[in-house]
PDB file of N, CA and C in Angstrom:
ATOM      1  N   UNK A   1      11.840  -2.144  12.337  1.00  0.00           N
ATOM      2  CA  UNK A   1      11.810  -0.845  12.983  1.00  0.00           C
ATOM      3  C   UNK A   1      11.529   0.217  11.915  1.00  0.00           C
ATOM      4  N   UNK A   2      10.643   1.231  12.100  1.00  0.00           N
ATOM      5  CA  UNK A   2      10.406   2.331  11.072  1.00  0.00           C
ATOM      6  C   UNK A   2      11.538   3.085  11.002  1.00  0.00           C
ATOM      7  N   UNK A   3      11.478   3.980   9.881  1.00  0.00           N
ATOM      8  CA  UNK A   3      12.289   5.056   9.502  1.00  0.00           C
ATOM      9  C   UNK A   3      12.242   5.825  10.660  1.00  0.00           C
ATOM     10  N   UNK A   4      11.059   6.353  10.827  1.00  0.00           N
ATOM     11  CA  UNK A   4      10.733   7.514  12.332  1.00  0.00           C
ATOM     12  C   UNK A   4      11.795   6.920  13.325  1.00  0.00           C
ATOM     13  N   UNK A   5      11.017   6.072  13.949  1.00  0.00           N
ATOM     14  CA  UNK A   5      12.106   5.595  15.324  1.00  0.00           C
ATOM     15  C   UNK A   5      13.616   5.394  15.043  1.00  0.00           C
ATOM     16  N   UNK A   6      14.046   5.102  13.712  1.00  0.00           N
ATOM     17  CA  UNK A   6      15.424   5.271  13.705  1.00  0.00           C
ATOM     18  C   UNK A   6      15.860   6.162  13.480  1.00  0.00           C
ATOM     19  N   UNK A   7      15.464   7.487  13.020  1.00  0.00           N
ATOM     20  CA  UNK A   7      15.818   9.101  12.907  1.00  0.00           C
ATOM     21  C   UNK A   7      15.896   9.689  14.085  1.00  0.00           C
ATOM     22  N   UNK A   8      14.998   9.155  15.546  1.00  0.00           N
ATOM     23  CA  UNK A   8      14.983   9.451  16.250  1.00  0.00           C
ATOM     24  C   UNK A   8      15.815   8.972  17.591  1.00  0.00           C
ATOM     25  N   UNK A   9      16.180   7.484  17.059  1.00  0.00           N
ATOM     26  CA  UNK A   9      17.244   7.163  17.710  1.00  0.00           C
ATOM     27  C   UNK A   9      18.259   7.668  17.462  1.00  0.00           C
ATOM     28  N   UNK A  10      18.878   7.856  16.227  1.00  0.00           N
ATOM     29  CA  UNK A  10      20.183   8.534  15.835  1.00  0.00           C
ATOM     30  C   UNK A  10      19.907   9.589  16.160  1.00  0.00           C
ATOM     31  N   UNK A  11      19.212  10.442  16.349  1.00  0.00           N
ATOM     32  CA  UNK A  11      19.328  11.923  16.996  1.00  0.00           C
ATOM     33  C   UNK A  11      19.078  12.011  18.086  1.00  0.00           C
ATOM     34  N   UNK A  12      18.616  11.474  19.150  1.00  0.00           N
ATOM     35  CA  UNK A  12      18.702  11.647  20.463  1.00  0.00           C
ATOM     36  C   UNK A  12      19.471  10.761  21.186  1.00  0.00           C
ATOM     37  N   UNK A  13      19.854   9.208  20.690  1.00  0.00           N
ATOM     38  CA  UNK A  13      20.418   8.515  21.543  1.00  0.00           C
ATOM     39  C   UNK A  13      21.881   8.247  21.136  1.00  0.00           C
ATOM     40  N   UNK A  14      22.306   8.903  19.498  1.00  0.00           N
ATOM     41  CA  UNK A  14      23.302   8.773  19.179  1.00  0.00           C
ATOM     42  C   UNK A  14      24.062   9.992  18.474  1.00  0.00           C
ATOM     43  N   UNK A  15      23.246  10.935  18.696  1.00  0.00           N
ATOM     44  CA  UNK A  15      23.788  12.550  18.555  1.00  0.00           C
ATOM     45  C   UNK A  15      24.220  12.851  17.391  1.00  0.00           C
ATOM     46  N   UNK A  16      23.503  12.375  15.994  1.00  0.00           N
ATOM     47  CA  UNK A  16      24.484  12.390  14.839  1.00  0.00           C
ATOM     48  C   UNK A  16      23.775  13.831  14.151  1.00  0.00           C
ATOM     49  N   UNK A  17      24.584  14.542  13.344  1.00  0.00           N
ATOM     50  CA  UNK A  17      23.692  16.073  13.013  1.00  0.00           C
ATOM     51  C   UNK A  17      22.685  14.976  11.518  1.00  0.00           C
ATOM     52  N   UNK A  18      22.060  15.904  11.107  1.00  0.00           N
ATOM     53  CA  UNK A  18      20.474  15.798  10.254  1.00  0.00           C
ATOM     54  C   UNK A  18      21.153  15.021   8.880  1.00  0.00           C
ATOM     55  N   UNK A  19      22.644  15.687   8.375  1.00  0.00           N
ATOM     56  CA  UNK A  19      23.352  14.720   7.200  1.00  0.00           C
ATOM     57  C   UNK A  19      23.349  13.533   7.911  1.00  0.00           C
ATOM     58  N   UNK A  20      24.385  13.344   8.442  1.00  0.00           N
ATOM     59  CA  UNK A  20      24.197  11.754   8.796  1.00  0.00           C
ATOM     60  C   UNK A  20      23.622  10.833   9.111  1.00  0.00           C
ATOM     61  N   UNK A  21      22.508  11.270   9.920  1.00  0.00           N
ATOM     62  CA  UNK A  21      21.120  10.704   9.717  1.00  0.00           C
ATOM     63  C   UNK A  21      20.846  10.285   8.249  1.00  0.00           C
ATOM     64  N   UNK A  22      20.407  11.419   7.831  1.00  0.00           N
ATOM     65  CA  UNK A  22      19.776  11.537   6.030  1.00  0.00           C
ATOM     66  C   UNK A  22      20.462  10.186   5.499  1.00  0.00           C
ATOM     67  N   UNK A  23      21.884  10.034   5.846  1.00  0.00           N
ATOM     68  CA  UNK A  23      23.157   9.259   5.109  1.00  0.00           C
ATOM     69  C   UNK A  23      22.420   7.737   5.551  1.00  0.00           C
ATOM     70  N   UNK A  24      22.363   7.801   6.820  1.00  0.00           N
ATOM     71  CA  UNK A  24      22.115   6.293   7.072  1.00  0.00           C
ATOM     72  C   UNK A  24      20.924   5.518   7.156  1.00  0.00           C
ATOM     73  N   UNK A  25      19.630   6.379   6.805  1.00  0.00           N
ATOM     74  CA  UNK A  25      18.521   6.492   6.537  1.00  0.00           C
ATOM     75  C   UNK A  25      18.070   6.078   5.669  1.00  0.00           C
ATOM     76  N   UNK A  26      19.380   6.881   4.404  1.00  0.00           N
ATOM     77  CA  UNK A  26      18.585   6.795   2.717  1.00  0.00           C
ATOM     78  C   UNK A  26      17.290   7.727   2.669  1.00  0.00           C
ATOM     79  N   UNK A  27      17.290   8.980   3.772  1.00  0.00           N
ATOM     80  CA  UNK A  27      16.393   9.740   2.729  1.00  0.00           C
ATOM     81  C   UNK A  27      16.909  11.333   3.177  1.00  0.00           C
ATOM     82  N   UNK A  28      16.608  12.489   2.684  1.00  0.00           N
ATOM     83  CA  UNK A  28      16.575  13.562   2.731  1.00  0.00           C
ATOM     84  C   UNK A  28      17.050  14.303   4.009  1.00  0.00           C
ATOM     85  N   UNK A  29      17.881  15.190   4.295  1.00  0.00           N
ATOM     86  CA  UNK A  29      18.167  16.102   5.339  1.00  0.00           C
ATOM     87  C   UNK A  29      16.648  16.986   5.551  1.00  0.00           C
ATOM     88  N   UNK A  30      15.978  17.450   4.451  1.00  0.00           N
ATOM     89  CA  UNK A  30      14.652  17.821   4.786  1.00  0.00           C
ATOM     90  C   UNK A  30      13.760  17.128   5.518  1.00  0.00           C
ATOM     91  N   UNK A  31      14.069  15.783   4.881  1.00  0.00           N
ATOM     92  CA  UNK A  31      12.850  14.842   5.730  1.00  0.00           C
ATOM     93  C   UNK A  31      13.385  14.465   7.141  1.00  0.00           C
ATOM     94  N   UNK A  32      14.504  14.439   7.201  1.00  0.00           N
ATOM     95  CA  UNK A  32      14.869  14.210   8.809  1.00  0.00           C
ATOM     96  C   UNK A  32      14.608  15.301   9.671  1.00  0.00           C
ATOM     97  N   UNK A  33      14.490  16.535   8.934  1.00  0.00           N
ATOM     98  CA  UNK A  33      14.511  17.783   9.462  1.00  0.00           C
ATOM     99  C   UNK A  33      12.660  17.703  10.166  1.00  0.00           C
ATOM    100  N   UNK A  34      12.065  17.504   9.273  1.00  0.00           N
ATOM    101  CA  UNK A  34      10.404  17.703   9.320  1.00  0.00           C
ATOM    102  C   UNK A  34      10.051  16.350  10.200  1.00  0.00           C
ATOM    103  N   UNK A  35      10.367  15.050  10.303  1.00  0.00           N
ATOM    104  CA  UNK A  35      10.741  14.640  10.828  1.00  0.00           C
ATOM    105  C   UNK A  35      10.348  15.174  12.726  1.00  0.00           C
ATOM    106  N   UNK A  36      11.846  15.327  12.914  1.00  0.00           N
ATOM    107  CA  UNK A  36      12.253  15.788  13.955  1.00  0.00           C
ATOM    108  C   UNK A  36      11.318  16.839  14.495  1.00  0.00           C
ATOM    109  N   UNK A  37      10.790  18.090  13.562  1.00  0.00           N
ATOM    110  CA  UNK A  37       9.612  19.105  13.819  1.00  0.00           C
ATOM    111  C   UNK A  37       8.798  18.498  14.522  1.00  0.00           C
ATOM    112  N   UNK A  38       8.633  17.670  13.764  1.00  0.00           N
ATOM    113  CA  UNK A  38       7.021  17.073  13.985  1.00  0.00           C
ATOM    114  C   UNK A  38       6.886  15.892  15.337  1.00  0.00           C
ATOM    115  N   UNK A  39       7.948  15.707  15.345  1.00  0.00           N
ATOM    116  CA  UNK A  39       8.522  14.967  16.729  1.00  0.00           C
ATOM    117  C   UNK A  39       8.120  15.819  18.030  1.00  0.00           C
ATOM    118  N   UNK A  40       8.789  16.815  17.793  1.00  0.00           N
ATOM    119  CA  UNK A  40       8.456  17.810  19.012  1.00  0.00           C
ATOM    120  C   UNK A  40       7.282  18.365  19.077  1.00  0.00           C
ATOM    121  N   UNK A  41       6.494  18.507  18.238  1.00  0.00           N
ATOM    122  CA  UNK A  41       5.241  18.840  18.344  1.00  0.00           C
ATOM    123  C   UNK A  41       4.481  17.518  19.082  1.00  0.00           C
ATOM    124  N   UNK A  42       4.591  16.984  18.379  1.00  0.00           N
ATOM    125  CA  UNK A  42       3.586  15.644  18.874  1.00  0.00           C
ATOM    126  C   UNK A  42       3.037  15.130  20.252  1.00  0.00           C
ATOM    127  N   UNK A  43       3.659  15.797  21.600  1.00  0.00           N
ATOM    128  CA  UNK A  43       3.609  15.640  22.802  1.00  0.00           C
ATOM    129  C   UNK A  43       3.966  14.373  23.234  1.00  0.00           C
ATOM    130  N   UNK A  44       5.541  13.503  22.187  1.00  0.00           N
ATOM    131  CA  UNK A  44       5.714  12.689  22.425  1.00  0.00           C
ATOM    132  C   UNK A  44       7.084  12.851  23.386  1.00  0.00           C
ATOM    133  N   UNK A  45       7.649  12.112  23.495  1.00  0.00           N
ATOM    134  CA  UNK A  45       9.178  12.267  24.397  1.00  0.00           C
ATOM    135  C   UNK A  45      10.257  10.895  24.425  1.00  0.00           C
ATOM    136  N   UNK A  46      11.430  11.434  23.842  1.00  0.00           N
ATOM    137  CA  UNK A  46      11.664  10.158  24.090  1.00  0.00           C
ATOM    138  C   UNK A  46      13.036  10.509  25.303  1.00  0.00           C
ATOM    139  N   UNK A  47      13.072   8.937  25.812  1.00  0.00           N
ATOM    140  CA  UNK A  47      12.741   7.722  24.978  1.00  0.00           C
ATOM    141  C   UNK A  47      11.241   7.117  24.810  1.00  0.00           C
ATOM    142  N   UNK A  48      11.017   6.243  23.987  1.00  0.00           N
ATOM    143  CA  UNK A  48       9.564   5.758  23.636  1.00  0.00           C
ATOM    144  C   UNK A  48       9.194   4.905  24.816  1.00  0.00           C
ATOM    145  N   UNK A  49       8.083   5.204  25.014  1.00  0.00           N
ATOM    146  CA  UNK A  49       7.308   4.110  26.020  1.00  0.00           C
ATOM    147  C   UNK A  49       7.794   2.438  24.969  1.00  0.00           C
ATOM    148  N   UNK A  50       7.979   1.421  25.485  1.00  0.00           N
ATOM    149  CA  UNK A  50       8.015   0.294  24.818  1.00  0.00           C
ATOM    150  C   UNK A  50       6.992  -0.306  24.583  1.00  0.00           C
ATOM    151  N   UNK A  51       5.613   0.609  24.926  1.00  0.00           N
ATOM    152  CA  UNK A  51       4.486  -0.011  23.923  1.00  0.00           C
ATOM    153  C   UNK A  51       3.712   0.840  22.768  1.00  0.00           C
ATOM    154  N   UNK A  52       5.008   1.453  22.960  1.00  0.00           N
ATOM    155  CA  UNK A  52       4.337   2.692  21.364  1.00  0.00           C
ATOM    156  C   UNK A  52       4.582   1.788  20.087  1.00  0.00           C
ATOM    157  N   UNK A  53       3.713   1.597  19.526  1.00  0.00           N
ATOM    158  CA  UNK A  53       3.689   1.015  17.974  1.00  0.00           C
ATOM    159  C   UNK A  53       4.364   2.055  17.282  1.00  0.00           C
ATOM    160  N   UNK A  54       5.026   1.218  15.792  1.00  0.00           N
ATOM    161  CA  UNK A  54       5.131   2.019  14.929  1.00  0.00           C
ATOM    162  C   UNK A  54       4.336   2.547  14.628  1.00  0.00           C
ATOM    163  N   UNK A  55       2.833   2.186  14.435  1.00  0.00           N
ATOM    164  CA  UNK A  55       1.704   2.793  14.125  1.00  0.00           C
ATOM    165  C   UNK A  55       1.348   4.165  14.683  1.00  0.00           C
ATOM    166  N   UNK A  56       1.453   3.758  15.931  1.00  0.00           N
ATOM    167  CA  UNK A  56       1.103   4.966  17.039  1.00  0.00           C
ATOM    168  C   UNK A  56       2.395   5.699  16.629  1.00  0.00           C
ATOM    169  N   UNK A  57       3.446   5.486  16.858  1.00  0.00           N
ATOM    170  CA  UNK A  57       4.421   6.507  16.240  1.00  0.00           C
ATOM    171  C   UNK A  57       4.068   7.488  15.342  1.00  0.00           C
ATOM    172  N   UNK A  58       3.520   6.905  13.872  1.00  0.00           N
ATOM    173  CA  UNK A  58       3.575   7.280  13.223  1.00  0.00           C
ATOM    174  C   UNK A  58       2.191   8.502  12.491  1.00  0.00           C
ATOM    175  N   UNK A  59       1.178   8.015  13.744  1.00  0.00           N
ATOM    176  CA  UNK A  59       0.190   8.611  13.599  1.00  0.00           C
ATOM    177  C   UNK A  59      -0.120  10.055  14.581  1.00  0.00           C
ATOM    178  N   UNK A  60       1.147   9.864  15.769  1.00  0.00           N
ATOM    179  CA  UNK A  60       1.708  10.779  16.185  1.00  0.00           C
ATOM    180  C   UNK A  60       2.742  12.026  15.636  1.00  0.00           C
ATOM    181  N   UNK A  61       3.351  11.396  15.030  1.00  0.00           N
ATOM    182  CA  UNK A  61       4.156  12.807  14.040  1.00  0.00           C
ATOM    183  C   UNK A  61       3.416  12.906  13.009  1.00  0.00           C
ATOM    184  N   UNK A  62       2.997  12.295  12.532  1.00  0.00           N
ATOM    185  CA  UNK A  62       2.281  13.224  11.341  1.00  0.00           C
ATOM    186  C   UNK A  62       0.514  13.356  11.399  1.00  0.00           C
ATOM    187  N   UNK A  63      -0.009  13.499  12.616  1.00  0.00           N
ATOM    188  CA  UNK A  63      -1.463  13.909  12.417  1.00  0.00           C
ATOM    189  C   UNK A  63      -1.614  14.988  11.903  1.00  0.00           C
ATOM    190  N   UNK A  64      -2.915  15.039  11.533  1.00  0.00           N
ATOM    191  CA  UNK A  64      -3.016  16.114  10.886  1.00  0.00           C
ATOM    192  C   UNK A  64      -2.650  16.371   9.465  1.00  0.00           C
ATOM    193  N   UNK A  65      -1.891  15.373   9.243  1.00  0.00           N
ATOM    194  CA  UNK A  65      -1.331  15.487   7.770  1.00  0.00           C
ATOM    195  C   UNK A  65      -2.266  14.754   6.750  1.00  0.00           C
ATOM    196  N   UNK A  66      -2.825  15.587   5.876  1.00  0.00           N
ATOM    197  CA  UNK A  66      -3.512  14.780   4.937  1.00  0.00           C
ATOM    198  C   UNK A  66      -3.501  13.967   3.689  1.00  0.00           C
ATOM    199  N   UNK A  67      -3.020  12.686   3.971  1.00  0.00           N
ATOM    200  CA  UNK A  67      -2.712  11.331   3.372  1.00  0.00           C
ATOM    201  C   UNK A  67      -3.559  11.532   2.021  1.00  0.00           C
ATOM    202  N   UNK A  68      -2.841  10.949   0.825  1.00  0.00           N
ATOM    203  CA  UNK A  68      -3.303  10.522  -0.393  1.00  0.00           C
ATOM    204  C   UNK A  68      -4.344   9.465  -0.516  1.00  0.00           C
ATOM    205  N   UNK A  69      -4.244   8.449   0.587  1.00  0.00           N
ATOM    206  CA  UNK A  69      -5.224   7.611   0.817  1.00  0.00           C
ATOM    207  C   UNK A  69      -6.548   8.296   0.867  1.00  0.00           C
ATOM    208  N   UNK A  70      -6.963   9.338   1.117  1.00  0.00           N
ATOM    209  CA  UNK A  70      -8.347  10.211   1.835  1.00  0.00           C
ATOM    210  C   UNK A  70      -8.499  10.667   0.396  1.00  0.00           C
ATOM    211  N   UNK A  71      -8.010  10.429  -0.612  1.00  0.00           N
ATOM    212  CA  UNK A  71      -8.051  11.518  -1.749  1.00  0.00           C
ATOM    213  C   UNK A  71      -9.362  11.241  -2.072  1.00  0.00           C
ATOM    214  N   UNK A  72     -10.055  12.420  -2.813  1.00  0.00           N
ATOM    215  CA  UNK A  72     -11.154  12.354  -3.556  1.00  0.00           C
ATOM    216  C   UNK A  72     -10.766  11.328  -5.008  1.00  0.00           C
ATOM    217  N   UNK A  73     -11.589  10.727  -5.808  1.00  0.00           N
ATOM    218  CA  UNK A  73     -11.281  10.111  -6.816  1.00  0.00           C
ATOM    219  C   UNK A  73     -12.253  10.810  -8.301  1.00  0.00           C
ATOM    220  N   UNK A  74     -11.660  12.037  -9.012  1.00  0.00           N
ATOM    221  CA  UNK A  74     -12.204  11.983  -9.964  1.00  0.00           C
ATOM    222  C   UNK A  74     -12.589  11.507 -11.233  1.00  0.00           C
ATOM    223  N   UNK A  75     -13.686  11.467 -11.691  1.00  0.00           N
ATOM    224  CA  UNK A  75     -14.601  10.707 -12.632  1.00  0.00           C
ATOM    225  C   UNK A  75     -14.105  10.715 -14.154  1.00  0.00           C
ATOM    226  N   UNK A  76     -13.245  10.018 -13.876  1.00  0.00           N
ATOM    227  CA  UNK A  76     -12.442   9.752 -15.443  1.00  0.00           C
ATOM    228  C   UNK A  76     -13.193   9.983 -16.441  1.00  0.00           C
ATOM    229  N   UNK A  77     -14.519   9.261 -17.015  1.00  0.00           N
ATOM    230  CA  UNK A  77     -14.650   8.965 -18.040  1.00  0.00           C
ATOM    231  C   UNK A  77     -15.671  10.308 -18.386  1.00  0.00           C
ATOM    232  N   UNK A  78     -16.157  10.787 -17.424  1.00  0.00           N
ATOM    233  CA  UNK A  78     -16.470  12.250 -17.287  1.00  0.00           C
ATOM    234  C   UNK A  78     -15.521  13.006 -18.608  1.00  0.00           C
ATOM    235  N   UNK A  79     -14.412  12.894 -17.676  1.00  0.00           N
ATOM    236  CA  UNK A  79     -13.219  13.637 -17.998  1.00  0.00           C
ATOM    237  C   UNK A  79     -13.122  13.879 -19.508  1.00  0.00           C
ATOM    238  N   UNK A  80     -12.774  11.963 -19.898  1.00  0.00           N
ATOM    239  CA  UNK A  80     -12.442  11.584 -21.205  1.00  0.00           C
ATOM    240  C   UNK A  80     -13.308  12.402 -22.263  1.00  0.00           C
ATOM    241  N   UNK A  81     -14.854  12.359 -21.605  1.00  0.00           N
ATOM    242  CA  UNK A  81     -15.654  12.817 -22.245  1.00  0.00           C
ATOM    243  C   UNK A  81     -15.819  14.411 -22.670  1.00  0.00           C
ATOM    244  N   UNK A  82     -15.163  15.367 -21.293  1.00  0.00           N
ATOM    245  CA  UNK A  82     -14.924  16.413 -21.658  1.00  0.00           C
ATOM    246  C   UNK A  82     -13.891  16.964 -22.309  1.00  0.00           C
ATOM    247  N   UNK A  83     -12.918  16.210 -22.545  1.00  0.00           N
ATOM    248  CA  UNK A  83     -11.511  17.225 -23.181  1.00  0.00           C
ATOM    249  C   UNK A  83     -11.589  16.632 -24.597  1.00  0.00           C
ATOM    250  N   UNK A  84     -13.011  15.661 -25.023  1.00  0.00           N
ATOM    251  CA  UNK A  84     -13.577  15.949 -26.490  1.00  0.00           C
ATOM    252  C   UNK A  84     -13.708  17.228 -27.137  1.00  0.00           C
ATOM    253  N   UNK A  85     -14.346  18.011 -25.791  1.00  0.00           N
ATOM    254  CA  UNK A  85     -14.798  19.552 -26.450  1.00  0.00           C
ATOM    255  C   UNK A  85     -13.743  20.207 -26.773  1.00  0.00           C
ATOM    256  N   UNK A  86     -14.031  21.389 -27.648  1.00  0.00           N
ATOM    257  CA  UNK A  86     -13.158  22.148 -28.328  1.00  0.00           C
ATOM    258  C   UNK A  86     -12.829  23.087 -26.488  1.00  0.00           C
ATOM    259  N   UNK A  87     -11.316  23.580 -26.806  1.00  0.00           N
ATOM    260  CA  UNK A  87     -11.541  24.627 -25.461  1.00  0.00           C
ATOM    261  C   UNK A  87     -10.710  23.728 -24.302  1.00  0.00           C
ATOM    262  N   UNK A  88     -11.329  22.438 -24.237  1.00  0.00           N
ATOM    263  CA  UNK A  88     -11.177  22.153 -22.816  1.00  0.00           C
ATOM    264  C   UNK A  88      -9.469  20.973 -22.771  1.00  0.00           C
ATOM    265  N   UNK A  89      -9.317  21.884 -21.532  1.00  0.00           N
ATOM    266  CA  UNK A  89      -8.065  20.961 -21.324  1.00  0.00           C
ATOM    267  C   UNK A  89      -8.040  19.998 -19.859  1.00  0.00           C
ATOM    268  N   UNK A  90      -6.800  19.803 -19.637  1.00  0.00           N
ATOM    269  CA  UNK A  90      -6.544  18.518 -18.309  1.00  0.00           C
ATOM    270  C   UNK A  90      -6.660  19.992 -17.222  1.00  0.00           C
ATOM    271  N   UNK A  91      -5.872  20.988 -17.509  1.00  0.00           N
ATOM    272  CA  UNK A  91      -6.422  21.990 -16.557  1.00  0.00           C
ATOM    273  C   UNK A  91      -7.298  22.833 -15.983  1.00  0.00           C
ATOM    274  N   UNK A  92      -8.229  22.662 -16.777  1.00  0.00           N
ATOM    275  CA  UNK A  92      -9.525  23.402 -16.272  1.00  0.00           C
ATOM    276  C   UNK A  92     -10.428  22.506 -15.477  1.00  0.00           C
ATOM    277  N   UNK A  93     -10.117  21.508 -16.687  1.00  0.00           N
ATOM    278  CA  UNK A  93     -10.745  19.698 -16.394  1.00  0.00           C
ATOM    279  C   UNK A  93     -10.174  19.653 -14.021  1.00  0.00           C
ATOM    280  N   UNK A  94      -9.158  19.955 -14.118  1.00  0.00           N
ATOM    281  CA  UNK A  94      -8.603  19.818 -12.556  1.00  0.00           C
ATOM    282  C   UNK A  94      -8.805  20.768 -11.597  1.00  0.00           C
ATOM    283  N   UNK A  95      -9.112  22.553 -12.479  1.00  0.00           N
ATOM    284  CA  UNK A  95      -9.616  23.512 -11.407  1.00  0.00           C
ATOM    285  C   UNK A  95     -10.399  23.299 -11.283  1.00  0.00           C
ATOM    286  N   UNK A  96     -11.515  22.266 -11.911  1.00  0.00           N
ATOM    287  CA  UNK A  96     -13.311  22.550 -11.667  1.00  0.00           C
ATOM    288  C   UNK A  96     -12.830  21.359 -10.322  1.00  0.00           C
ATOM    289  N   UNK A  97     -12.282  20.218 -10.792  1.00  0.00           N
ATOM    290  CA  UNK A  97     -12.418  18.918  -9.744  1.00  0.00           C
ATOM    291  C   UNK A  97     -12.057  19.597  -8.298  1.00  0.00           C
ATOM    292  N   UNK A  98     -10.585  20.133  -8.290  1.00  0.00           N
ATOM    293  CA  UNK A  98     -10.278  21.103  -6.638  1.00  0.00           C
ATOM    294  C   UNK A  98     -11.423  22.066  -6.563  1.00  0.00           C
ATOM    295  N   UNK A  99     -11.677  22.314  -7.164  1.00  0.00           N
ATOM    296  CA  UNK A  99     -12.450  23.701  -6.760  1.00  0.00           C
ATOM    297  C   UNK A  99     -14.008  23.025  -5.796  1.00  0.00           C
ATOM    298  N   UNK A 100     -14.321  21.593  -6.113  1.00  0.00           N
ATOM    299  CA  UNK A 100     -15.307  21.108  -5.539  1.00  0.00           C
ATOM    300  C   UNK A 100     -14.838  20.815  -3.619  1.00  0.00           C
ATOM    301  N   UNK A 101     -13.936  20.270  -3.643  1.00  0.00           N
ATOM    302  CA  UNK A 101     -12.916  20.321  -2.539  1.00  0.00           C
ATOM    303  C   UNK A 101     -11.664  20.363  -2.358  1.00  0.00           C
ATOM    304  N   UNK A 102     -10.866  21.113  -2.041  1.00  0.00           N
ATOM    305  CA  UNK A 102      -9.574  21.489  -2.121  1.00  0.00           C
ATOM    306  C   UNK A 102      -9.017  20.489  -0.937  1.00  0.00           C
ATOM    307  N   UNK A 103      -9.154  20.375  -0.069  1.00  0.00           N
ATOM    308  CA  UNK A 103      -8.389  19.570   0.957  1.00  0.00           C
ATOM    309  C   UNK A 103      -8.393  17.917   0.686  1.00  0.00           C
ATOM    310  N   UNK A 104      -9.696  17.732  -0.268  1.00  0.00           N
ATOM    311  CA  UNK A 104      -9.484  16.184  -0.602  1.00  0.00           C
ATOM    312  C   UNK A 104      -8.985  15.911  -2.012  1.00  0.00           C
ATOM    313  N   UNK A 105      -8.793  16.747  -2.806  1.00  0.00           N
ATOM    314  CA  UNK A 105      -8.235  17.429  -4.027  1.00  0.00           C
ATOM    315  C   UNK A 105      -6.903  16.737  -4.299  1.00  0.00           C
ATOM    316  N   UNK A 106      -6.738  15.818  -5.725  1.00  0.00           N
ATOM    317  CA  UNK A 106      -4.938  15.753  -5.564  1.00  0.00           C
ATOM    318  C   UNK A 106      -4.574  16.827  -6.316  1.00  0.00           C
ATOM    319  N   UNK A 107      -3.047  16.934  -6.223  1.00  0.00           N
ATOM    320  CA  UNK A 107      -2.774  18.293  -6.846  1.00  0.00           C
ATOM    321  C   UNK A 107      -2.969  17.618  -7.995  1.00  0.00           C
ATOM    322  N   UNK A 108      -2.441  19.024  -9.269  1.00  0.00           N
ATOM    323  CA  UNK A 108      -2.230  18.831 -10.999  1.00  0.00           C
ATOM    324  C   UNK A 108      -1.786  17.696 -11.038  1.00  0.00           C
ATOM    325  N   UNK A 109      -0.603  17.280 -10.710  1.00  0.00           N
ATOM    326  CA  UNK A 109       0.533  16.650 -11.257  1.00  0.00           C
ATOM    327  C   UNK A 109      -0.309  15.246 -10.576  1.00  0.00           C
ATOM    328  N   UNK A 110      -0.580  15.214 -10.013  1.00  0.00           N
ATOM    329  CA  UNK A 110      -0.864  13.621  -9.131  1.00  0.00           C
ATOM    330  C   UNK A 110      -2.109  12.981 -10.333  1.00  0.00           C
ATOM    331  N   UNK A 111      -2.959  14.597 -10.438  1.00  0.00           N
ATOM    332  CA  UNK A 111      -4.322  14.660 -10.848  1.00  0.00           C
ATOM    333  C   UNK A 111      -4.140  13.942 -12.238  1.00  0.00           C
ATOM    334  N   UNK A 112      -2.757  14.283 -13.037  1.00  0.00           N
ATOM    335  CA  UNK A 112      -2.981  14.214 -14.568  1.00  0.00           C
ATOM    336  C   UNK A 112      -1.736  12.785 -14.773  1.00  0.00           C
ATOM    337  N   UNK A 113      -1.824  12.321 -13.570  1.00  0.00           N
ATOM    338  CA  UNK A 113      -0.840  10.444 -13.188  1.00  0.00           C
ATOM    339  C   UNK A 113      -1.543   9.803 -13.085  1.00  0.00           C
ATOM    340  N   UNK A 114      -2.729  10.210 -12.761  1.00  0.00           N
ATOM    341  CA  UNK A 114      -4.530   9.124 -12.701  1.00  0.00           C
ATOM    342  C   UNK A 114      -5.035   8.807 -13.605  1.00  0.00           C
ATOM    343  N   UNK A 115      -4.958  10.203 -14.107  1.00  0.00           N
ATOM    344  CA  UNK A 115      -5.849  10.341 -15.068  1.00  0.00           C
ATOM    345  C   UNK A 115      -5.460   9.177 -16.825  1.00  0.00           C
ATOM    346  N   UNK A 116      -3.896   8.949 -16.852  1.00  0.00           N
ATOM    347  CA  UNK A 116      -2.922   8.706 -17.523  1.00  0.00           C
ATOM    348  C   UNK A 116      -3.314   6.742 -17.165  1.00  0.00           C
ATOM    349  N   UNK A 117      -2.955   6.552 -16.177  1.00  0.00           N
ATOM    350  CA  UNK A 117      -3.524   4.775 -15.761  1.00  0.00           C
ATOM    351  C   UNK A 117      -4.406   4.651 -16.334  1.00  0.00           C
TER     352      UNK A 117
END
């Protein structure tokens, strides 16, 4: 059973507030919180039809959300090759890469964990 459907069982079929969830979950009062948002948005209802996949679950609360999987992949050796030059760093090196597309863009921090492998 996913995380989702059991956040959502404990909050609708077993009334527990967003800590105790979080508690029996193992993750975040935020994430149960966003979670739950995104629950109600979704035009889902529970209880679940019994042929909703986790999948479908899960592609239901969070559409729209744009997955790391979709990421653009920038050109390492590019890279390697530019922060030879005098001047250039991992950050400019990463505003030029977002600046080509921002929505498929990983952030800094993801950007300079790639770059590092």
């Amino acid at each position: 059973m996913s995380k989702i459907r059991d956040i959502l069982r404990l909050r609708f079929d077993a009334g527990l507030s967003l800590r105790d969830i979080s508690k029996c979950c193992s993750v975040g009062p935020a994430t149960v919180s966003e979670i739950l948002s995104r629950f109600a948005t979704s035009g889902l209802s529970w209880p679940l039809l019994e042929q909703t996949s986790d999948t479908e679950l899960e592609k239901a609360v969070y559409k729209g959300k744009n997955s790391s999987r979709h990421k653009r992949q920038p050109d390492f050796a590019l890279m390697h090759q530019e922060l030879k030059r005098k001047g250039m760093t991992k950050l400019l090196l990463w505003q030029e890469y977002r600046d080509l597309d921002t929505a498929t863009a990983y952030g800094y921090t993801q950007f300079c964990e790639h770059y590092q492998t």
